[in-house]
C-alpha atoms as a PDB file:
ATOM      1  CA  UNK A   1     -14.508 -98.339  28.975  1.00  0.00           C
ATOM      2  CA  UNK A   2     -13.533 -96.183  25.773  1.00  0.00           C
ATOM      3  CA  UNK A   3     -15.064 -97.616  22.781  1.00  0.00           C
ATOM      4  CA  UNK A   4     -13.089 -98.156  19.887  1.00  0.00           C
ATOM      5  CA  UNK A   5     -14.872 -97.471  16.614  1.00  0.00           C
ATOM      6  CA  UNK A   6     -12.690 -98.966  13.397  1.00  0.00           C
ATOM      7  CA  UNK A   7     -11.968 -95.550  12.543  1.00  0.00           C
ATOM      8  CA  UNK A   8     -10.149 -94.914  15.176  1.00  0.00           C
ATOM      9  CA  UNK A   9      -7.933 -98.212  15.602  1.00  0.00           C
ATOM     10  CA  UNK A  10      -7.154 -96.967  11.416  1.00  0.00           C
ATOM     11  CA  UNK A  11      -6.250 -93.526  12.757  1.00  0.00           C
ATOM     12  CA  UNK A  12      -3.919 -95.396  15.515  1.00  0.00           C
ATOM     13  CA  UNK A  13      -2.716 -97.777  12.889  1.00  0.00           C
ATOM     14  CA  UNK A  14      -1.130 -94.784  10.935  1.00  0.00           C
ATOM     15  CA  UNK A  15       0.073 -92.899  13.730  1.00  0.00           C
ATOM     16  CA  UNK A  16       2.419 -95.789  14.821  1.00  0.00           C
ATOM     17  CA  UNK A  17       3.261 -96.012  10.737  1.00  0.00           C
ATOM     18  CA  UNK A  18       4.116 -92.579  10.736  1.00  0.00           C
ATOM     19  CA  UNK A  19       5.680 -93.395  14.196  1.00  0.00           C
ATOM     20  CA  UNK A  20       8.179 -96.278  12.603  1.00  0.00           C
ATOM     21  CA  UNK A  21       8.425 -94.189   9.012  1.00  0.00           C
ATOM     22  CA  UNK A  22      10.486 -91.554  11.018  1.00  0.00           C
ATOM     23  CA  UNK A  23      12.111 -94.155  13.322  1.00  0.00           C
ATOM     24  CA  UNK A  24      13.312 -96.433  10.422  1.00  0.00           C
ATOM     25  CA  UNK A  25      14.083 -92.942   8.057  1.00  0.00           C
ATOM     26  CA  UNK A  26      17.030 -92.116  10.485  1.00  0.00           C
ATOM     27  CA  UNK A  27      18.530 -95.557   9.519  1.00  0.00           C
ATOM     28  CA  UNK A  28      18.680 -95.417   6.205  1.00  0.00           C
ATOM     29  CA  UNK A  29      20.365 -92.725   3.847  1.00  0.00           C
ATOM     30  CA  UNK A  30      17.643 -92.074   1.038  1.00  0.00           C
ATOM     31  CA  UNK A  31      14.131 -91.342   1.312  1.00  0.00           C
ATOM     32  CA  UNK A  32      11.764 -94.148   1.908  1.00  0.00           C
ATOM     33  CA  UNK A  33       9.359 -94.786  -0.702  1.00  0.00           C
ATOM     34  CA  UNK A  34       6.822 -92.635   0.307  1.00  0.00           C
ATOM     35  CA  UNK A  35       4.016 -95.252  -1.325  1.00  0.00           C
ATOM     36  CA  UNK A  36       3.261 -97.754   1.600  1.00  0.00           C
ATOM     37  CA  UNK A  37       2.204-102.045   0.546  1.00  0.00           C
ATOM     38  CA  UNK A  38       1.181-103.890   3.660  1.00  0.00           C
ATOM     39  CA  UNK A  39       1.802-107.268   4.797  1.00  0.00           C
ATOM     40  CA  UNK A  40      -0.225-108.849   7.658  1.00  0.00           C
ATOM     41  CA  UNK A  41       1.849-111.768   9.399  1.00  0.00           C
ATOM     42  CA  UNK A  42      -0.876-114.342  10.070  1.00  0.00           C
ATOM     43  CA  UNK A  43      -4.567-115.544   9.338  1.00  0.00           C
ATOM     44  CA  UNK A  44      -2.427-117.249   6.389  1.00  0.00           C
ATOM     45  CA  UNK A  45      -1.797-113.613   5.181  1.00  0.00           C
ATOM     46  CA  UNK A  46       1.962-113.806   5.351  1.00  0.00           C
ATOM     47  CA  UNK A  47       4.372-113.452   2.565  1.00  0.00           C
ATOM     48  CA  UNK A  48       1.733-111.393   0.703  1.00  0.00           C
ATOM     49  CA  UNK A  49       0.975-107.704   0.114  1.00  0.00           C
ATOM     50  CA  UNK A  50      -2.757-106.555   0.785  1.00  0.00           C
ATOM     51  CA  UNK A  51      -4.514-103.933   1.233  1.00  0.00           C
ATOM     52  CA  UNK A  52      -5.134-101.661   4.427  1.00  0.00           C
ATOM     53  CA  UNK A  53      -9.101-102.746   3.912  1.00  0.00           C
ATOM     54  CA  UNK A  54      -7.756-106.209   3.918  1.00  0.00           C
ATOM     55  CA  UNK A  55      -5.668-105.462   7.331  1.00  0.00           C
ATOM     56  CA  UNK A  56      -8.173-103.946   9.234  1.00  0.00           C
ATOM     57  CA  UNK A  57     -10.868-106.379   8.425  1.00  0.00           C
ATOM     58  CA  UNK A  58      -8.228-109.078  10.314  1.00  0.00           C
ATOM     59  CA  UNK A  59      -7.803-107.255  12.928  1.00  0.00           C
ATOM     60  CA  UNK A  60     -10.882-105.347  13.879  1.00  0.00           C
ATOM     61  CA  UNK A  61     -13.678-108.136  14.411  1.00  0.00           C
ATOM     62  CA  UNK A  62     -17.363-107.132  15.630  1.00  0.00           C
ATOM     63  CA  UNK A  63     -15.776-104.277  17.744  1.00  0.00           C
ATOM     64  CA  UNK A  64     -12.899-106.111  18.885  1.00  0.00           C
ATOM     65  CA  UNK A  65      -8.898-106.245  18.244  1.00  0.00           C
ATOM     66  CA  UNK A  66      -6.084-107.969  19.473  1.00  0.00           C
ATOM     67  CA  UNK A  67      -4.099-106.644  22.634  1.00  0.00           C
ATOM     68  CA  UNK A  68      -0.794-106.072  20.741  1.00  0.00           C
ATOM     69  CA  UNK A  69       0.035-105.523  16.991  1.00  0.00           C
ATOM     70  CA  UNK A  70       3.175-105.069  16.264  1.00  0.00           C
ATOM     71  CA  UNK A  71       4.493-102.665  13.174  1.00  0.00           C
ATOM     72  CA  UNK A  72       7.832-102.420  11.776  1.00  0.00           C
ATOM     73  CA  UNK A  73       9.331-101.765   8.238  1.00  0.00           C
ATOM     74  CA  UNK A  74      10.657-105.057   6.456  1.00  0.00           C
ATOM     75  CA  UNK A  75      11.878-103.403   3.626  1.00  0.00           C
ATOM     76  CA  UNK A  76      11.603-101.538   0.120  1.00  0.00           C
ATOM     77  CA  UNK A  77      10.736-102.129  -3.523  1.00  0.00           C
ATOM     78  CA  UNK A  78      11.045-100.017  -6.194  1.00  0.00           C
ATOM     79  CA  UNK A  79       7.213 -98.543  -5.465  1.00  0.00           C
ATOM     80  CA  UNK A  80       6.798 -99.139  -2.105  1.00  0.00           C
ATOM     81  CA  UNK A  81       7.637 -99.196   1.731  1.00  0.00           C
ATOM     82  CA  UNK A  82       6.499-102.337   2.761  1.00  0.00           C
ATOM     83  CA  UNK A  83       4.504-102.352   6.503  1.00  0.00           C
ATOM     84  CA  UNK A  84       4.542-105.467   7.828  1.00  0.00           C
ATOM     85  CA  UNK A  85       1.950-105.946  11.026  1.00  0.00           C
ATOM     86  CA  UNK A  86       1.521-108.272  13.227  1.00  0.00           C
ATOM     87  CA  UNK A  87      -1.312-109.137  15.917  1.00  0.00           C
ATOM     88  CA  UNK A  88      -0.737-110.807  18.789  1.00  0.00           C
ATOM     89  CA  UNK A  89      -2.132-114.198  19.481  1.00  0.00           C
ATOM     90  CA  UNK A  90      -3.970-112.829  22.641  1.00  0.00           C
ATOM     91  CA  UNK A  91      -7.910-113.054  22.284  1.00  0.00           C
ATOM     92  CA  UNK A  92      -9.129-110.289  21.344  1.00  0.00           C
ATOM     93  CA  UNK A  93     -10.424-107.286  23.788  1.00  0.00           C
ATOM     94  CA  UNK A  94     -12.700-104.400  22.774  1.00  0.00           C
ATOM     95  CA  UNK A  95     -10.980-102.117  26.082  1.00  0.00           C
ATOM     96  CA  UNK A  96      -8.332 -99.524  24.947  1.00  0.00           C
ATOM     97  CA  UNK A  97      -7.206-100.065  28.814  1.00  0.00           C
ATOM     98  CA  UNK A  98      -6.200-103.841  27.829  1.00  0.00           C
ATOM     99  CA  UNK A  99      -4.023-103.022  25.130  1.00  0.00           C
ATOM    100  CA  UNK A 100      -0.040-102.366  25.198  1.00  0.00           C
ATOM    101  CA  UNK A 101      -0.915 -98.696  25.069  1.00  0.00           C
ATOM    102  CA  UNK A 102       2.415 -97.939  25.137  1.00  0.00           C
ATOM    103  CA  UNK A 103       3.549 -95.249  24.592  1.00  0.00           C
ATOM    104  CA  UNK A 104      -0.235 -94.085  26.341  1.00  0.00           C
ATOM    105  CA  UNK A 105      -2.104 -93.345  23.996  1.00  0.00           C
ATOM    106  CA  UNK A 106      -1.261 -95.888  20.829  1.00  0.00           C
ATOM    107  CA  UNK A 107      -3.755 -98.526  21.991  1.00  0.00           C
ATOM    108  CA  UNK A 108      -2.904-101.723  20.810  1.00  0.00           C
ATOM    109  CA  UNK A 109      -0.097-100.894  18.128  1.00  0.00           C
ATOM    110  CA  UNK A 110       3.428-101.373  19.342  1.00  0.00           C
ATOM    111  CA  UNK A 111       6.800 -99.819  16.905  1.00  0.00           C
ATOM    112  CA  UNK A 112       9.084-102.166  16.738  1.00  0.00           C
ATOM    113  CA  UNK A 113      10.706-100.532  13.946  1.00  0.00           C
ATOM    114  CA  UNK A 114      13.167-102.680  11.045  1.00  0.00           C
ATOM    115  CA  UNK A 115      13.228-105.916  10.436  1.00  0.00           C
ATOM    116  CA  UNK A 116      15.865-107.377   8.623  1.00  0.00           C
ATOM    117  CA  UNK A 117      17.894-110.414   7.771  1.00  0.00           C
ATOM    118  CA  UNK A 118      20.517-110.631  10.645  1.00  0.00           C
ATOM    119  CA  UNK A 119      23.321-110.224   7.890  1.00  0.00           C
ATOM    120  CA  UNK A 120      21.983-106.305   7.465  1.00  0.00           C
ATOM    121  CA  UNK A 121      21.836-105.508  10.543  1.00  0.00           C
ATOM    122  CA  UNK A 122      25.279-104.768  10.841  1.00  0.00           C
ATOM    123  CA  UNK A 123      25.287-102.038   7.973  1.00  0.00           C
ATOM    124  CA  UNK A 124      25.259 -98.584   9.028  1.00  0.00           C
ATOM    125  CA  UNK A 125      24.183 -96.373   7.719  1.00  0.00           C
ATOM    126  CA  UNK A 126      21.515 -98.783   5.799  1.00  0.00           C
ATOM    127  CA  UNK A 127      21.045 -97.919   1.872  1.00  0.00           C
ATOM    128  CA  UNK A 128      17.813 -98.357   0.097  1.00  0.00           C
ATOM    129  CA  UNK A 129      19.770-100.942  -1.523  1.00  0.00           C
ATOM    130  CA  UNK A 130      19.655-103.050   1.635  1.00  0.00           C
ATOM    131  CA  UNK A 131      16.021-102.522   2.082  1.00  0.00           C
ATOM    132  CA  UNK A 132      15.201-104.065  -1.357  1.00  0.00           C
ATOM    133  CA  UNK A 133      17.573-106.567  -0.485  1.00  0.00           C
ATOM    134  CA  UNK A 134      15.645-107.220   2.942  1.00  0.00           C
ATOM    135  CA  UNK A 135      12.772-107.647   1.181  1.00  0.00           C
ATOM    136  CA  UNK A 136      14.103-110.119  -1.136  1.00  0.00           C
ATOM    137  CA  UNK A 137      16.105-112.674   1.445  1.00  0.00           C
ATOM    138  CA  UNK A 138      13.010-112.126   4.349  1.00  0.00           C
ATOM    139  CA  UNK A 139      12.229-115.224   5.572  1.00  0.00           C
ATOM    140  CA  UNK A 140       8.965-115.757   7.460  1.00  0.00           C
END
């Protein structure tokens, strides 16, 4: 069993952000905003930016994590890229082997890439525009 320390499920949590920055970046036709706001979609956490402090004291619990946490991009603001995650409701495991691990070696975190309203998906290639506009009609 490979322990996970929380230093290490933060260094997975930004590889799979950098992961989804690069994904999502060859969607739309401007730079992202290269400052990143976070949104964590449960624990009554959704809806509201916090902090990466914030998000890993959620989801990294007396050595523990959930199985699967999603990551995507829901949109843009002026200032920011915002990075919404989302744990699964799985109990938590504190085994890198129980995790999604997929690709091997990303633990737990899963890319799902963007999220937006089903009207914007359609748009290609996607403006930063539509981001701040994803951000702004995003329902929960």
């Amino acid at each position: 069993m490979e322990t996970i320390t929380r230093e290490m499920l933060r260094d997975l949590l930004f590889r799979c952000i950098d992961m989804t920055l690069k994904s999502v970046q060859r969607e739309v036709t401007e730079p992202l905003p290269q400052q990143l706001c976070f949104e964590l979609a449960a624990f009554g956490q959704a809806g509201r930016e916090i902090s990466l402090e914030e998000v890993l004291s959620f989801i990294y619990v007396n050595g523990t994590f959930p199985r699967i946490i999603d990551v995507a991009i829901r949109g843009t603001t002026e200032k920011c890229t915002l990075i919404w995650i989302r744990p699964s409701s799985h109990a938590y495991v504190n085994n890198i082997a129980d995790t999604w691990n997929q690709p091997p070696g990303m633990g737990p975190f899963k890319s799902i890439g963007l999220l937006l309203p089903k009207r914007l998906w359609d748009r290609r290639p996607l403006s930063l525009q539509d981001l701040e506009v994803a951000v702004r009609e995003r329902t929960d």
